[in-house]
C-alpha atoms as a PDB file:
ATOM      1  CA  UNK A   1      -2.271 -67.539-125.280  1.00  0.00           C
ATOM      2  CA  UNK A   2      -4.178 -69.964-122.958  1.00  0.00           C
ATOM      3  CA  UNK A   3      -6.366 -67.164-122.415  1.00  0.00           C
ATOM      4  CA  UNK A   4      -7.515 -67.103-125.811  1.00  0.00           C
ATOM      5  CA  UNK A   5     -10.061 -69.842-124.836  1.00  0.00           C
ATOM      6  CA  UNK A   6     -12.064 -66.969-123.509  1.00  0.00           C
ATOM      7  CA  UNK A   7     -11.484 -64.265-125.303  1.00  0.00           C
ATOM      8  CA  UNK A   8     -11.433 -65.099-129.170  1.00  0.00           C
ATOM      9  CA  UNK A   9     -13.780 -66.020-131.964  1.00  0.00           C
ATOM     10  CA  UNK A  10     -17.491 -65.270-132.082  1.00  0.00           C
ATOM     11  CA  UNK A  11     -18.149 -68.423-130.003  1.00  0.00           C
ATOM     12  CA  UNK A  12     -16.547 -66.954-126.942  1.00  0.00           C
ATOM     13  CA  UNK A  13     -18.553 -63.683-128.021  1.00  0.00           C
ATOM     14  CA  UNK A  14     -20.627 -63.977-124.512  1.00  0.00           C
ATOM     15  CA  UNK A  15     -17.270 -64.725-122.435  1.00  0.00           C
ATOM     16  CA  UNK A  16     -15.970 -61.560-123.776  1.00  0.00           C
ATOM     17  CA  UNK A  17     -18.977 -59.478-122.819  1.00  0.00           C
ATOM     18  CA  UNK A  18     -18.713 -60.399-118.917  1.00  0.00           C
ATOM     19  CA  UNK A  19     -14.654 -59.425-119.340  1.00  0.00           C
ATOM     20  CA  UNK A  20     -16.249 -56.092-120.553  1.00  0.00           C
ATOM     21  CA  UNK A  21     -18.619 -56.257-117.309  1.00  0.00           C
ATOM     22  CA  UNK A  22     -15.303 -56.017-115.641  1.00  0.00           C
ATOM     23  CA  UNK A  23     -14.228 -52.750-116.980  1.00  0.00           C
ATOM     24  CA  UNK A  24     -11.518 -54.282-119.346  1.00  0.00           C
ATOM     25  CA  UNK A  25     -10.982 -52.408-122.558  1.00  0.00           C
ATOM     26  CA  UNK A  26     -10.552 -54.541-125.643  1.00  0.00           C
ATOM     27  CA  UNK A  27      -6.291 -53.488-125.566  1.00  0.00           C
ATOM     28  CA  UNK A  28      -6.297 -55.150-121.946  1.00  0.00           C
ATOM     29  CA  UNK A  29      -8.149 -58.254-123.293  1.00  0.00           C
ATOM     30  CA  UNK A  30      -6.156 -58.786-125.878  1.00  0.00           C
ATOM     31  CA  UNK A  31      -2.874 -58.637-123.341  1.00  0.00           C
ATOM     32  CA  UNK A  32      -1.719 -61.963-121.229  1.00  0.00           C
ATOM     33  CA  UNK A  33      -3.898 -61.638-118.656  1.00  0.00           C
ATOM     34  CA  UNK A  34      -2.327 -62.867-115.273  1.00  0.00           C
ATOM     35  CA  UNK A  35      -3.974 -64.042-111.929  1.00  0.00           C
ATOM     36  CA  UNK A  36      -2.471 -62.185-108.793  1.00  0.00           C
ATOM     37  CA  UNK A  37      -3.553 -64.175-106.171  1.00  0.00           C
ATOM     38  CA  UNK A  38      -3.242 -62.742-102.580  1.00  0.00           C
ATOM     39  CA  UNK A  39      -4.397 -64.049 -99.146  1.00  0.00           C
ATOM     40  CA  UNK A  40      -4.538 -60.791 -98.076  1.00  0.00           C
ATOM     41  CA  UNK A  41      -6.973 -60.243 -94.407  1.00  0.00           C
ATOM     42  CA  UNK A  42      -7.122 -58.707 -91.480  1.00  0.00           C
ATOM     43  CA  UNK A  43      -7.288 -61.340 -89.202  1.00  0.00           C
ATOM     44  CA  UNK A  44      -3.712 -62.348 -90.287  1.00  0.00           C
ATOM     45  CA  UNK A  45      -0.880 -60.630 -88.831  1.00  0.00           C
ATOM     46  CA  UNK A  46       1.637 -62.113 -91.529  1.00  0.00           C
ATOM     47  CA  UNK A  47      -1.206 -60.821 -94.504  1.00  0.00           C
ATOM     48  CA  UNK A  48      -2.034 -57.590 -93.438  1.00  0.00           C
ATOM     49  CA  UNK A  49       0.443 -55.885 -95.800  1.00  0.00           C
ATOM     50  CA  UNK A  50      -0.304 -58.210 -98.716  1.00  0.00           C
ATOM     51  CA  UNK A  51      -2.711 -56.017-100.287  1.00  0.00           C
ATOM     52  CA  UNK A  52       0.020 -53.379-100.887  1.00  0.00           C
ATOM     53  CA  UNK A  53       2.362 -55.919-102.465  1.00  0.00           C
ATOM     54  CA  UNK A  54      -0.754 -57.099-104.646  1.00  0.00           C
ATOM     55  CA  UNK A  55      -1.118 -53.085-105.911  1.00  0.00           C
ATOM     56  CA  UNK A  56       2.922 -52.998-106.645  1.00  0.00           C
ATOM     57  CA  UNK A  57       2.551 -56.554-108.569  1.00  0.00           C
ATOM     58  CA  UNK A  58      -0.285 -55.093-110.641  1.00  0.00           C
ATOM     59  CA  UNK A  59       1.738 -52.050-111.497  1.00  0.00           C
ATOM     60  CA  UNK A  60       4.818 -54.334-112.686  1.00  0.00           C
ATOM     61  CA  UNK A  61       2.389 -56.498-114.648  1.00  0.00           C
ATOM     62  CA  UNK A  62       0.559 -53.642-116.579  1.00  0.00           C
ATOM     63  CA  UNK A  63       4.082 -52.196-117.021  1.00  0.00           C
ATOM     64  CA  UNK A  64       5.079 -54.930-118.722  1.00  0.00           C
ATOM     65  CA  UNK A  65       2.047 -55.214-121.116  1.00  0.00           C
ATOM     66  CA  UNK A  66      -0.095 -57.831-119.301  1.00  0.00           C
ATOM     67  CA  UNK A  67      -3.655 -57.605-117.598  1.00  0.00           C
ATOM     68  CA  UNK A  68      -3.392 -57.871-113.858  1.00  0.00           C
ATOM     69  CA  UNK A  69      -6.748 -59.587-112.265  1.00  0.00           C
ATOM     70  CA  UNK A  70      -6.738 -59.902-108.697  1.00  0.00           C
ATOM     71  CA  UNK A  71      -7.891 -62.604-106.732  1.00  0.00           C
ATOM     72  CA  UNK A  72      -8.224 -64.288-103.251  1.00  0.00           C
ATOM     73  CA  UNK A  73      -6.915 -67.013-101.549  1.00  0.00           C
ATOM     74  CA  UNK A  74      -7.817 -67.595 -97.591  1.00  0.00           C
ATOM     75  CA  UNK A  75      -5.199 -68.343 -94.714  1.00  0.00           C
ATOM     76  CA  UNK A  76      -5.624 -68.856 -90.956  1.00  0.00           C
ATOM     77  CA  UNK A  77      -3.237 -68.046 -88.524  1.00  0.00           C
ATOM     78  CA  UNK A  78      -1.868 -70.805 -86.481  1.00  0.00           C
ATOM     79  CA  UNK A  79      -0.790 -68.838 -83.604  1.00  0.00           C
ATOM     80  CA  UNK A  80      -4.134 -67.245 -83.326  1.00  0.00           C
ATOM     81  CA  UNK A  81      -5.928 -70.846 -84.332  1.00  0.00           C
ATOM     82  CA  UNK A  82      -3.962 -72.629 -81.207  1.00  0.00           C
ATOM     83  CA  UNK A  83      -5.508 -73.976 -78.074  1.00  0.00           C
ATOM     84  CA  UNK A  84      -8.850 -74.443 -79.262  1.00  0.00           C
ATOM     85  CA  UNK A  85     -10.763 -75.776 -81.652  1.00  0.00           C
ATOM     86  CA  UNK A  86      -9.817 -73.750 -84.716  1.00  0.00           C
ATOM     87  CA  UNK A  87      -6.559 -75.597 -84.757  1.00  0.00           C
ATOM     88  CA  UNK A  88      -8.484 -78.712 -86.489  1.00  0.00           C
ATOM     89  CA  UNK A  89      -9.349 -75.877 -88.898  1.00  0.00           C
ATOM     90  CA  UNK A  90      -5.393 -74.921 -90.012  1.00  0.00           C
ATOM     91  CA  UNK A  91      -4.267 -78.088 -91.572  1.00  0.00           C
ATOM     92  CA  UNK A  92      -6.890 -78.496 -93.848  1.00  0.00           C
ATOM     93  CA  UNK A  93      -6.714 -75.095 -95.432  1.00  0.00           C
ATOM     94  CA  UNK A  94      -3.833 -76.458 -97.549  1.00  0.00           C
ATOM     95  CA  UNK A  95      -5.513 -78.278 -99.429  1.00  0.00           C
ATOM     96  CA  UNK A  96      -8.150 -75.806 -99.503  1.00  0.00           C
ATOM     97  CA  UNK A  97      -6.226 -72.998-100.856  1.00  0.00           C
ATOM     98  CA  UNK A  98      -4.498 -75.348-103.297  1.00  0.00           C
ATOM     99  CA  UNK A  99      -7.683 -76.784-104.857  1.00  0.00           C
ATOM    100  CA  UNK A 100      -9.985 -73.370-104.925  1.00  0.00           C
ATOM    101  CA  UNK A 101      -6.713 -71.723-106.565  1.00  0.00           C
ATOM    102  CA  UNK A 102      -6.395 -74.709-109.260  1.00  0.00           C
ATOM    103  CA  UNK A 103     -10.360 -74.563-109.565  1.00  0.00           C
ATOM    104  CA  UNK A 104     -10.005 -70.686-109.629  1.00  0.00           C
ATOM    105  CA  UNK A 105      -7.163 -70.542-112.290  1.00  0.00           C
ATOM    106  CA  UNK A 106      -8.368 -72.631-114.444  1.00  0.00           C
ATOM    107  CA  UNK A 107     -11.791 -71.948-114.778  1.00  0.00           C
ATOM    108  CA  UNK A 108     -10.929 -68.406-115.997  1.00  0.00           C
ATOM    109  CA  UNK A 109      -7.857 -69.554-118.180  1.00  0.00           C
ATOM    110  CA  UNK A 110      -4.765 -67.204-116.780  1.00  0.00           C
ATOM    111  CA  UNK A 111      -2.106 -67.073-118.890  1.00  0.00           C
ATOM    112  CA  UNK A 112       0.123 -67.072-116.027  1.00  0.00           C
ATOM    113  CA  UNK A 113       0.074 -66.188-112.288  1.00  0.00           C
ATOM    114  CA  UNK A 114       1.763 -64.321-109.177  1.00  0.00           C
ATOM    115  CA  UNK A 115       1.449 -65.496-105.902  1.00  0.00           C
ATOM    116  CA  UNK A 116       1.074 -63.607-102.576  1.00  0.00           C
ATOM    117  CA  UNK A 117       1.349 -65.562 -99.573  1.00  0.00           C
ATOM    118  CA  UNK A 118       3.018 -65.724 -96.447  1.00  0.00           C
ATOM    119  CA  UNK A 119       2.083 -68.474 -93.828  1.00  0.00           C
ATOM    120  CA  UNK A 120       2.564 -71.781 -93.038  1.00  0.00           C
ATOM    121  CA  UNK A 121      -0.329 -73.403 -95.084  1.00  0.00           C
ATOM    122  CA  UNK A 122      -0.905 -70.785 -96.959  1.00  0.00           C
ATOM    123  CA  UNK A 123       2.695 -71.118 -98.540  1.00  0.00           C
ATOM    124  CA  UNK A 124       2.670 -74.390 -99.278  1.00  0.00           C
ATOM    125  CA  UNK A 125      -1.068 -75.032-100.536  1.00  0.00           C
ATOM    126  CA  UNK A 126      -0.178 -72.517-103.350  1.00  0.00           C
ATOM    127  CA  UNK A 127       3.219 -74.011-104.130  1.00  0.00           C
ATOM    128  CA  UNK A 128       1.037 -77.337-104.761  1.00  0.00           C
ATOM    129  CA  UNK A 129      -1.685 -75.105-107.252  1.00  0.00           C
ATOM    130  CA  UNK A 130       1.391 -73.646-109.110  1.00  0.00           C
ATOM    131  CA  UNK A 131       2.569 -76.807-109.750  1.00  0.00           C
ATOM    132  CA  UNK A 132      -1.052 -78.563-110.868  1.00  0.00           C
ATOM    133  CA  UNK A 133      -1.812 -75.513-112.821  1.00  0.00           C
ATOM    134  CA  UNK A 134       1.289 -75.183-114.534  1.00  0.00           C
ATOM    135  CA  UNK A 135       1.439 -71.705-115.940  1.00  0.00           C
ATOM    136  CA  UNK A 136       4.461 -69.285-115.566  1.00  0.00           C
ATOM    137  CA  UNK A 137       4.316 -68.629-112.175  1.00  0.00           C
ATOM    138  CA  UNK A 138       5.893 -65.930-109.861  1.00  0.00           C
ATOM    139  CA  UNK A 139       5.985 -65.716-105.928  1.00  0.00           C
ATOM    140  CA  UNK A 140       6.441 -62.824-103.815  1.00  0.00           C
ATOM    141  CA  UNK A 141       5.839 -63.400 -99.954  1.00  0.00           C
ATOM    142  CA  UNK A 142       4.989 -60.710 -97.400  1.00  0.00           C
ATOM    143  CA  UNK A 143       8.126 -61.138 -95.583  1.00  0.00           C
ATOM    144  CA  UNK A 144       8.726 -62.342 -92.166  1.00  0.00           C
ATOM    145  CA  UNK A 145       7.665 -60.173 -89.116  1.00  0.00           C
ATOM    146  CA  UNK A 146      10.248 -57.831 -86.936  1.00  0.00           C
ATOM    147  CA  UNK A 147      12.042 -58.932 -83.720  1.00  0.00           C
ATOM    148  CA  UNK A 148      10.602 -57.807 -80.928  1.00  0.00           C
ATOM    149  CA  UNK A 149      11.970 -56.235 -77.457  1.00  0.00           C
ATOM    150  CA  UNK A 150      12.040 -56.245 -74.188  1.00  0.00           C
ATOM    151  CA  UNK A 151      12.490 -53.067 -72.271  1.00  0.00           C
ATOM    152  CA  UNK A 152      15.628 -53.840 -70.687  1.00  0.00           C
ATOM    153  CA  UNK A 153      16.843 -54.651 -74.214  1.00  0.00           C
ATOM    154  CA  UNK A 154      16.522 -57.987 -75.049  1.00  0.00           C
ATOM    155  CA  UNK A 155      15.247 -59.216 -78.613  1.00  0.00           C
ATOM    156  CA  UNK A 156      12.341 -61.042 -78.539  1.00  0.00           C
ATOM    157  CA  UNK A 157       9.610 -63.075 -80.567  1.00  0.00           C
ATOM    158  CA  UNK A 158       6.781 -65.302 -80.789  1.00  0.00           C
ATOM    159  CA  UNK A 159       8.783 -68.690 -79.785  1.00  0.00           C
ATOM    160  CA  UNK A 160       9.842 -66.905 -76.753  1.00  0.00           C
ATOM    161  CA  UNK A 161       6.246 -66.265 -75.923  1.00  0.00           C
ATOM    162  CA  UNK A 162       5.447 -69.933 -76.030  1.00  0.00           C
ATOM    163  CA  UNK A 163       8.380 -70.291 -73.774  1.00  0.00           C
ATOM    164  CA  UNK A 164       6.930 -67.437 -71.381  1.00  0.00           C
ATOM    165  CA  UNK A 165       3.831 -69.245 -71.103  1.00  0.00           C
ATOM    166  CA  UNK A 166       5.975 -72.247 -70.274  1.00  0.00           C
ATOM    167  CA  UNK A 167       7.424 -70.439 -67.129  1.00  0.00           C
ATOM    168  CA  UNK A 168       4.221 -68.732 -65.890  1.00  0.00           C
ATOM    169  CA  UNK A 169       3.091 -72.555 -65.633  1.00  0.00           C
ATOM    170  CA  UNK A 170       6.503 -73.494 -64.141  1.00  0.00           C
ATOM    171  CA  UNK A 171       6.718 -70.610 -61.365  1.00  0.00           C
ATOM    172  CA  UNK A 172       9.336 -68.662 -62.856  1.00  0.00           C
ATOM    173  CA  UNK A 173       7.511 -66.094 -64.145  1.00  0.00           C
ATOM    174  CA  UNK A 174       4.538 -64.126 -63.052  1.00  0.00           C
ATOM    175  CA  UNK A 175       1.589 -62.879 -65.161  1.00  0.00           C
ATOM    176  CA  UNK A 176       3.016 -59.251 -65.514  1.00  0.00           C
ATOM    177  CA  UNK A 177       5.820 -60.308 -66.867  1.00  0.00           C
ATOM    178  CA  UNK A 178       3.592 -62.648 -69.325  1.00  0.00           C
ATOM    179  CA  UNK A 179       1.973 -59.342 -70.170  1.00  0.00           C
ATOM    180  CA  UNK A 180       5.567 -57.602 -71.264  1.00  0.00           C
ATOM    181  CA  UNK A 181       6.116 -60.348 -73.649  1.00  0.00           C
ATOM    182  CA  UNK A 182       2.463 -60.138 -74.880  1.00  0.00           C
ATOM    183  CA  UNK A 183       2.783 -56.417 -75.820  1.00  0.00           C
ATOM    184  CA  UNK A 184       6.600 -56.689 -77.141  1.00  0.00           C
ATOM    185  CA  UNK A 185       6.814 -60.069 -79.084  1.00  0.00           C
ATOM    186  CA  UNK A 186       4.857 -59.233 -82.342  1.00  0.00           C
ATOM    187  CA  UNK A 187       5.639 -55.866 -83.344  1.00  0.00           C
ATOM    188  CA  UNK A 188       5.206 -55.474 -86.717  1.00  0.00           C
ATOM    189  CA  UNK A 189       3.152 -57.714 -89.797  1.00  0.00           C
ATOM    190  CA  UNK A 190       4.799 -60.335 -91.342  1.00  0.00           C
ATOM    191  CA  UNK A 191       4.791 -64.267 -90.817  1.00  0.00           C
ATOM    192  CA  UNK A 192       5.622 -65.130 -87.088  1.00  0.00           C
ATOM    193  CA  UNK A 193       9.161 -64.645 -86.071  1.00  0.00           C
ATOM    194  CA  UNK A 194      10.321 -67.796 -85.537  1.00  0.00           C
ATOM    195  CA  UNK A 195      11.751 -70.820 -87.436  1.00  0.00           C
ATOM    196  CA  UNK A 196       8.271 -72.020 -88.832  1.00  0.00           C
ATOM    197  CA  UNK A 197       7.221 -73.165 -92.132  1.00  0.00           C
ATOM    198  CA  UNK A 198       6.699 -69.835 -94.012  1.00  0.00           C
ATOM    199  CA  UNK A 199      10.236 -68.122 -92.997  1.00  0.00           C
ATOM    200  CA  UNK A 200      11.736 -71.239 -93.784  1.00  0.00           C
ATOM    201  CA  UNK A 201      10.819 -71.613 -97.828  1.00  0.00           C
ATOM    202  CA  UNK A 202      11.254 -67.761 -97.628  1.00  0.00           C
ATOM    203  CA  UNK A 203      15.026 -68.574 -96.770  1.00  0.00           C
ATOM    204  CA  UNK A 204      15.679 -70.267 -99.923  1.00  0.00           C
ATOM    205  CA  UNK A 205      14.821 -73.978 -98.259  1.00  0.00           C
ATOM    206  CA  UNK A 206      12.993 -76.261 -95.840  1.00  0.00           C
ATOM    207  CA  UNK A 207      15.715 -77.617 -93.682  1.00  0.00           C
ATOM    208  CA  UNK A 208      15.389 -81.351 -91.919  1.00  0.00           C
ATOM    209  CA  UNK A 209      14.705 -80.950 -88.630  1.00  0.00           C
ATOM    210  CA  UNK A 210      17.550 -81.547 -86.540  1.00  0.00           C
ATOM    211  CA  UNK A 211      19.478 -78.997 -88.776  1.00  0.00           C
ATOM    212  CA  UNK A 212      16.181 -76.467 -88.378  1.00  0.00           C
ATOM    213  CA  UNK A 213      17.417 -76.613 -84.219  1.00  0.00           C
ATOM    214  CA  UNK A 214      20.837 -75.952 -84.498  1.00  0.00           C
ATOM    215  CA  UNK A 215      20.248 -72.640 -86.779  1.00  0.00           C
END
């Protein structure tokens, strides 16, 4: 096991000692022992539920006779990052995620790893550590976030709250009606209901563009 590099022989003696620090019994340390990595926060509306997911993947895991270790991995939302200066903060967070997961991964020698994201950069920047780490490697997302609606009916969701602000600018619509949308568009956790990065590679595939409009 890649883990061994930690965990065996009387040079890693020390290494094993802070693995005892953790709690772990010498039975667990001698299992796989697998990195769950979770972006779980509550500043996130698409990683609120994440740390629920995390405690079901540690229960498969342990089931299955590996050593679950949980660890984090940080996300921004874009919606809530938009329209001010935090937006030259969301890009970047790729690569953040994908390099402090590598660094994180690595340094402690997982045998293998499950990942729990759910956003747009968040998604991809631990697709790219899976791939640089190159470990058996498992993803489970959060899921994407309910439909809202209206009160006369009428499913709703984030897009259409871009498109409200849109006609509050335009005339069309006045700032009660703004309001409705505000209270009714995001009604559950999950990432944003609309045809964004996340819900796309939770589909099964990131569609070109012009194909992206027409579904």
């Amino acid at each position: 096991m890649k883990s061994d590099q930690i965990k065996k022989g009387v040079d890693r003696a020390p290494n094993r000692s802070l693995l005892y620090a953790l709690g772990l019994t010498e039975e667990e340390q001698n299992r796989p022992i697998i990195g769950v990595v979770s972006s779980y926060n509550e500043i996130v509306p698409g990683h609120m539920n994440l740390d629920k997911i995390a405690d079901a993947v540690k229960a498969g895991i342990r089931a299955a006779g590996g050593t679950p270790i949980l660890v984090p991995a940080i996300a921004v939302c874009d919606g809530i990052a938009m329209g001010h200066v935090g937006m030259k903060y969301s890009l970047v967070t790729r690569d953040l995620i994908a390099d402090s997961t590598e660094a994180l991964a690595i340094a402690h020698q997982f045998d293998g790893l499950v990942m729990i994201p759910n956003c747009d950069k968040n998604v991809p920047g631990l697709l790219m550590a899976a791939a640089r780490i190159n470990v058996p490697t498992i993803f489970c997302s959060g899921g994407p976030m309910l439909a809202g609606k209206l009160p006369d009916g009428r499913r709703t969701c984030l897009s259409h709250m871009f498109e409200a602000v849109g006609a509050y600018h335009a005339g069309t619509m006045d700032e009660e009606g703004v309001q409705t949308y505000v209270e009714k568009a995001c009604p559950s956790c999950g990432s944003c209901s609309g045809m964004y990065t996340a819900l796309l590679i939770q589909q099964g595939s990131v569609l070109p563009r012009k194909q992206e409009c027409r579904s």
